[in-house]
C-alpha atoms as a PDB file:
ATOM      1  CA  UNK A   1      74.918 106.313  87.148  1.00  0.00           C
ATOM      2  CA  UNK A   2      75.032 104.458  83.452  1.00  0.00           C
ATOM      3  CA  UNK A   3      78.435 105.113  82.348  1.00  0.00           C
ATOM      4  CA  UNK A   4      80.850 104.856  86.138  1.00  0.00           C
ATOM      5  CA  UNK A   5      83.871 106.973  86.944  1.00  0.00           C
ATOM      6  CA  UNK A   6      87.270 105.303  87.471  1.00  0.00           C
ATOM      7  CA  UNK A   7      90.326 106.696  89.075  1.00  0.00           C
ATOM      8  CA  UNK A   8      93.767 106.293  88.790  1.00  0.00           C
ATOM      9  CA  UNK A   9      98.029 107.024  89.079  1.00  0.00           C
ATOM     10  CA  UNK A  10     100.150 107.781  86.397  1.00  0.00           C
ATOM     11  CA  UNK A  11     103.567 106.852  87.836  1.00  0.00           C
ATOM     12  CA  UNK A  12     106.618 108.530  86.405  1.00  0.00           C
ATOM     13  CA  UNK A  13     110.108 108.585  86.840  1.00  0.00           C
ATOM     14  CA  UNK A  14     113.291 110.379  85.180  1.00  0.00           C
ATOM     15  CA  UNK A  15     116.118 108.024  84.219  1.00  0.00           C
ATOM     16  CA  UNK A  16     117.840 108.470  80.558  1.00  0.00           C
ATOM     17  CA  UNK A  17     114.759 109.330  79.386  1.00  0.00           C
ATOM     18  CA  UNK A  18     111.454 110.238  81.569  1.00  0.00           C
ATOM     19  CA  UNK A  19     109.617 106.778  82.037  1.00  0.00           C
ATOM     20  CA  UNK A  20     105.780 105.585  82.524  1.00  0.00           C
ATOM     21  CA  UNK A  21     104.566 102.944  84.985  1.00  0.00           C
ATOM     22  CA  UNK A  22     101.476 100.964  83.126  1.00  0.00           C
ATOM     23  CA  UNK A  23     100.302  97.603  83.824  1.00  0.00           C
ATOM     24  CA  UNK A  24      98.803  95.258  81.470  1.00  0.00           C
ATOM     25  CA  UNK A  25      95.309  93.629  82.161  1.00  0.00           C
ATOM     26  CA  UNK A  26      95.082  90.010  83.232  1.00  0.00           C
ATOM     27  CA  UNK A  27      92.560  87.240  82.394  1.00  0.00           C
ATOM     28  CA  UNK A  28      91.901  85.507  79.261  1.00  0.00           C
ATOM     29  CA  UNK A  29      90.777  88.087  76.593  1.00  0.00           C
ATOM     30  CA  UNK A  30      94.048  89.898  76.663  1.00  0.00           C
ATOM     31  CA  UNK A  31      96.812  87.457  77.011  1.00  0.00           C
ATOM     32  CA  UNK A  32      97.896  87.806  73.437  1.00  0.00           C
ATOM     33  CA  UNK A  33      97.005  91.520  73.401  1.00  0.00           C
ATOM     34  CA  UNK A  34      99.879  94.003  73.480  1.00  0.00           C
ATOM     35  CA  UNK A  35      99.844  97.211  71.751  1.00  0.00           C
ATOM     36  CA  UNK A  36      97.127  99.230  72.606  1.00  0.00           C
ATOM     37  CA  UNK A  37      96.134  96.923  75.952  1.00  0.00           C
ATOM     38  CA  UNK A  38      98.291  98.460  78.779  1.00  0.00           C
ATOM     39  CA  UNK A  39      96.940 100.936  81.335  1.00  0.00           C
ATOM     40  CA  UNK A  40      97.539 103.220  83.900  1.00  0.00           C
ATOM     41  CA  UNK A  41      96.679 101.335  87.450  1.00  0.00           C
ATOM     42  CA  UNK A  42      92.890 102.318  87.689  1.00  0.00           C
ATOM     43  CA  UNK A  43      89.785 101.515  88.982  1.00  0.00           C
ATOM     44  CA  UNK A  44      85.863 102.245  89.595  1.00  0.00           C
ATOM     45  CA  UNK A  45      85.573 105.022  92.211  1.00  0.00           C
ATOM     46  CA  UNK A  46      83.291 103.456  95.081  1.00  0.00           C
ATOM     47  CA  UNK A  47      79.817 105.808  95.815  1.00  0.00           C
ATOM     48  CA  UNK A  48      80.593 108.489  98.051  1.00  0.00           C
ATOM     49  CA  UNK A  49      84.881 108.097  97.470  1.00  0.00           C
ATOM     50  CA  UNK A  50      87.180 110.560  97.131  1.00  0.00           C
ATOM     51  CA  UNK A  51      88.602 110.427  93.566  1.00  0.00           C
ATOM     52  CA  UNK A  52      91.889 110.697  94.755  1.00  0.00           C
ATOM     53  CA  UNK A  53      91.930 108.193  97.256  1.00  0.00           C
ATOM     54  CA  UNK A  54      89.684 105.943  94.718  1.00  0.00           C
ATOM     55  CA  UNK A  55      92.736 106.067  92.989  1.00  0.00           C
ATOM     56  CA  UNK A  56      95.466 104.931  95.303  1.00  0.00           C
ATOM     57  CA  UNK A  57      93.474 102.125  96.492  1.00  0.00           C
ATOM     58  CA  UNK A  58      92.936 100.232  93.151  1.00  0.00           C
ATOM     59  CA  UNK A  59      97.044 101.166  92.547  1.00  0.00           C
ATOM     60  CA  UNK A  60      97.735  99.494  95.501  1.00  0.00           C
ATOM     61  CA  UNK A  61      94.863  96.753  94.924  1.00  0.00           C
ATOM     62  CA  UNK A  62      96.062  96.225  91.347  1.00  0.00           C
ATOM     63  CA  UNK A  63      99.835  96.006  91.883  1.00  0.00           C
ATOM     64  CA  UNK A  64     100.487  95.561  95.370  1.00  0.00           C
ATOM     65  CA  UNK A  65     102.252  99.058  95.948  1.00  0.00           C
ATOM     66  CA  UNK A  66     101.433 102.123  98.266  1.00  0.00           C
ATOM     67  CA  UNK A  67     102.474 105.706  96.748  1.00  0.00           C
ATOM     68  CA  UNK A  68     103.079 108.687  98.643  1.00  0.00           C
ATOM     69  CA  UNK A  69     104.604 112.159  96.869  1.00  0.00           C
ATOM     70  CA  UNK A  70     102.752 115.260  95.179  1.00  0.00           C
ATOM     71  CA  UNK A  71      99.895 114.074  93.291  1.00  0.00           C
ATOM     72  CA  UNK A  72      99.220 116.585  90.500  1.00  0.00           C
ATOM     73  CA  UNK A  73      95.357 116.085  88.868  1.00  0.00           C
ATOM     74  CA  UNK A  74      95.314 115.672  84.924  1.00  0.00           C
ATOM     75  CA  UNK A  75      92.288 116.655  82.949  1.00  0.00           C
ATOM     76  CA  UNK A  76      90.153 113.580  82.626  1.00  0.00           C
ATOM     77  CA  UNK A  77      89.657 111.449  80.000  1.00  0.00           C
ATOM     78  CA  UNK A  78      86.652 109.310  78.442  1.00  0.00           C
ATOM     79  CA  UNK A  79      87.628 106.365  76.810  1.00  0.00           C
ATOM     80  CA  UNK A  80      85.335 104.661  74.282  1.00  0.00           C
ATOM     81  CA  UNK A  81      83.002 102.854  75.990  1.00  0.00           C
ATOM     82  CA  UNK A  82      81.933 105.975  77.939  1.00  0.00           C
ATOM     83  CA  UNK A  83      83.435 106.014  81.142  1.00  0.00           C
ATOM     84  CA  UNK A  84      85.399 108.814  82.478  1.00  0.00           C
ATOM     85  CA  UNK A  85      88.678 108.375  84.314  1.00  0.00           C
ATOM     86  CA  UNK A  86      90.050 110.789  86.684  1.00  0.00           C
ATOM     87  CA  UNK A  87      93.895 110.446  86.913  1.00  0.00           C
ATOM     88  CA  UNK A  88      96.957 111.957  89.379  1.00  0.00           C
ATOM     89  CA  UNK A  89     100.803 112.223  88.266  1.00  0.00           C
ATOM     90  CA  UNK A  90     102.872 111.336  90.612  1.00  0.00           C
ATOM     91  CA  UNK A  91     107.074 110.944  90.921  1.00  0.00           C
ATOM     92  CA  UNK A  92     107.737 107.287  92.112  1.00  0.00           C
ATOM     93  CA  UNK A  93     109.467 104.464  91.809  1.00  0.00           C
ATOM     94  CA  UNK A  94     108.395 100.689  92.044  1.00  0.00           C
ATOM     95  CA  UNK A  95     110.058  97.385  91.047  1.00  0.00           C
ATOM     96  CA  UNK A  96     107.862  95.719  88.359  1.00  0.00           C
ATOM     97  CA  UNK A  97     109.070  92.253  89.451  1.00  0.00           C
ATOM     98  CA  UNK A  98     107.483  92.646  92.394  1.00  0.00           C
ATOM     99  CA  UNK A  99     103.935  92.985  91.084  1.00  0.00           C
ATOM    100  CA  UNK A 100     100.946  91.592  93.212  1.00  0.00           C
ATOM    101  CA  UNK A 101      97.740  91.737  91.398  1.00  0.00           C
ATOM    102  CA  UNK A 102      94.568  91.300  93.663  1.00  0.00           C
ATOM    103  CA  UNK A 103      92.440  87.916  91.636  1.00  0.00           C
ATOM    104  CA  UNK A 104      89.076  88.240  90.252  1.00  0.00           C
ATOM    105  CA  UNK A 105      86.743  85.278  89.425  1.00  0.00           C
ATOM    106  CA  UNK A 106      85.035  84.562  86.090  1.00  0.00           C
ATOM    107  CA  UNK A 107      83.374  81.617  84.127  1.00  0.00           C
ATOM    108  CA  UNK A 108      86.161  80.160  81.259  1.00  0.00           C
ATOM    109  CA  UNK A 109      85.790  78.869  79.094  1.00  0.00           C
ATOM    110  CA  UNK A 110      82.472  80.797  78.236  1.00  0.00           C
ATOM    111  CA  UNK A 111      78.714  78.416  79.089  1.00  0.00           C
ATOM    112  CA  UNK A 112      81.854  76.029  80.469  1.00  0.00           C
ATOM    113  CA  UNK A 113      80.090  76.183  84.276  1.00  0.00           C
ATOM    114  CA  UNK A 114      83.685  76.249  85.974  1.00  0.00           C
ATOM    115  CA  UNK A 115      84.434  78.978  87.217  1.00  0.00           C
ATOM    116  CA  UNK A 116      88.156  80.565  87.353  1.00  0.00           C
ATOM    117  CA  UNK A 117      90.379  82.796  89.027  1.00  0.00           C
ATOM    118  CA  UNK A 118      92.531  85.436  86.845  1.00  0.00           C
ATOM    119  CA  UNK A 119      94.902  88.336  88.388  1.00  0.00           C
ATOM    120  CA  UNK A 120      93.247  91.745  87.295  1.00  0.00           C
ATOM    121  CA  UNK A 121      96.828  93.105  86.042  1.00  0.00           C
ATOM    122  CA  UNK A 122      99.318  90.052  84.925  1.00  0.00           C
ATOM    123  CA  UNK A 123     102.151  92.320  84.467  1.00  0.00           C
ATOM    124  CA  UNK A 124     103.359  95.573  85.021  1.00  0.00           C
ATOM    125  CA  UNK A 125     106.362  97.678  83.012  1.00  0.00           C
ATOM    126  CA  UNK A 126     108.461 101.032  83.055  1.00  0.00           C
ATOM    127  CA  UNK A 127     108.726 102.769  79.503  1.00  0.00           C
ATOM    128  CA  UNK A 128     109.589 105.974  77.933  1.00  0.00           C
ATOM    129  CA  UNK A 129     106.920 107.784  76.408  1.00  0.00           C
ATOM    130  CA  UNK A 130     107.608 107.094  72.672  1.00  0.00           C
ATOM    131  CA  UNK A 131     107.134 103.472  74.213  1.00  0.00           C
ATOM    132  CA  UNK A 132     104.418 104.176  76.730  1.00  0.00           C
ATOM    133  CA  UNK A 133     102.323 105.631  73.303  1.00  0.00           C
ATOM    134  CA  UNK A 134     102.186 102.298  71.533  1.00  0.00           C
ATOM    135  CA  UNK A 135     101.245 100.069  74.156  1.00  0.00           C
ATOM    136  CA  UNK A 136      98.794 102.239  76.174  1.00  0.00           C
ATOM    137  CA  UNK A 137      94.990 102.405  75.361  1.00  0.00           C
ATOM    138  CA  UNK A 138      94.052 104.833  72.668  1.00  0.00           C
ATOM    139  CA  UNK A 139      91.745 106.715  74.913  1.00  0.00           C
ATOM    140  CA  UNK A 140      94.228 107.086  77.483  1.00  0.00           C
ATOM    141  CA  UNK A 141      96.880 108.881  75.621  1.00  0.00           C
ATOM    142  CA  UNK A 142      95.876 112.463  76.799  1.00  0.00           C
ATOM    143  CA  UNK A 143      97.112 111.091  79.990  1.00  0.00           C
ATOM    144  CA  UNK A 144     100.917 111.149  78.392  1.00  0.00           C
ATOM    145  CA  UNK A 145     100.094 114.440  76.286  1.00  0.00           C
ATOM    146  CA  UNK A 146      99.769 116.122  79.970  1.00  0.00           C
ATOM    147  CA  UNK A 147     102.160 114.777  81.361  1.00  0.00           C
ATOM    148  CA  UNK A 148     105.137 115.651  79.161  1.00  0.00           C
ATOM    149  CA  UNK A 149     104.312 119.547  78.218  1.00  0.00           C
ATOM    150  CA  UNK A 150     104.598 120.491  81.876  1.00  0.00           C
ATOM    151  CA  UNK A 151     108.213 118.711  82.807  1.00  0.00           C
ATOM    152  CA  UNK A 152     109.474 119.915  79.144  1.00  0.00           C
ATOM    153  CA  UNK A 153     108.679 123.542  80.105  1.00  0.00           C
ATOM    154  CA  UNK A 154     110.419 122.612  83.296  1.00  0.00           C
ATOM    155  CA  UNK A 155     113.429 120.717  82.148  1.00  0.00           C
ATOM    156  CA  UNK A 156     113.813 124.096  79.765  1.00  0.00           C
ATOM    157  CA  UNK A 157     113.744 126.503  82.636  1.00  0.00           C
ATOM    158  CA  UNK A 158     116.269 124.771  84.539  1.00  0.00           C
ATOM    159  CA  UNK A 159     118.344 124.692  81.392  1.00  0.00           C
ATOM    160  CA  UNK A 160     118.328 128.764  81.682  1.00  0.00           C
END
């Protein structure tokens, strides 16, 4: 398979306004990269894997948290270098502070020889969508887009 499928959870919770869990990539080509870097916890679905539980496992492998609720599929999304991520909403809460990023090895400084170790997420955040829409990856904002319509038709209903 050229161009591999990755799964993932789009955390959200409702304070003042309805919030977004994304975590922002670790390593050395995105430490001064902000706007436009952060993700939704996500990661390569293994040969054979269930999507779904592709998906918990790199949340849990990326920020050190296990989520249970209703996991509601979104449509997928490709982003630009081709890949296609699969991606669950799901109503939970977790405590940014307490972020444990699994470590992955790489050579740096580049044709250096040493070889060094880098957490794959280096921090993790909570923020409202307006928020969520600057930082998170271009490619990734459909992920938002499907998220709000269906709890604004649902915050209006209750309203009747």
């Amino acid at each position: 398979m050229a161009n591999k499928a990755s799964a993932g959870l789009l955390l959200y919770r409702r304070r003042a306004a309805l919030e977004v869990f994304l975590v922002h990539p670790g390593g050395p080509f995105w430490i001064k990269k902000d706007a436009g870097a952060w993700s939704l916890p996500k990661g390569e679905i293994g040969e054979g894997e269930d999507p779904l539980q592709a998906a918990k496992r790199e949340f849990f492998e990326e920020t050190g948290f296990r989520i249970d609720g209703d996991f509601h599929p979104l449509q997928p999304v490709k982003q630009s270098g081709g890949k296609v991520v699969y991606a669950w909403a799901v109503e939970a809460d977790c405590d940014p502070g307490r972020l444990r990023s699994n470590l992955f090895t790489m050579e740096w400084p580049p044709k250096s020889g040493r070889m060094q170790r880098f957490p794959e997420v280096d921090r993790a955040g909570w923020f409202d969508i307006a928020e969520a829409r600057k930082r998170i990856l271009a490619s990734q904002t459909g992920f938002l887009d499907q998220l709000v319509a269906p709890l604004a038709i649902e915050q209006e209903s209750r309203r009747r």
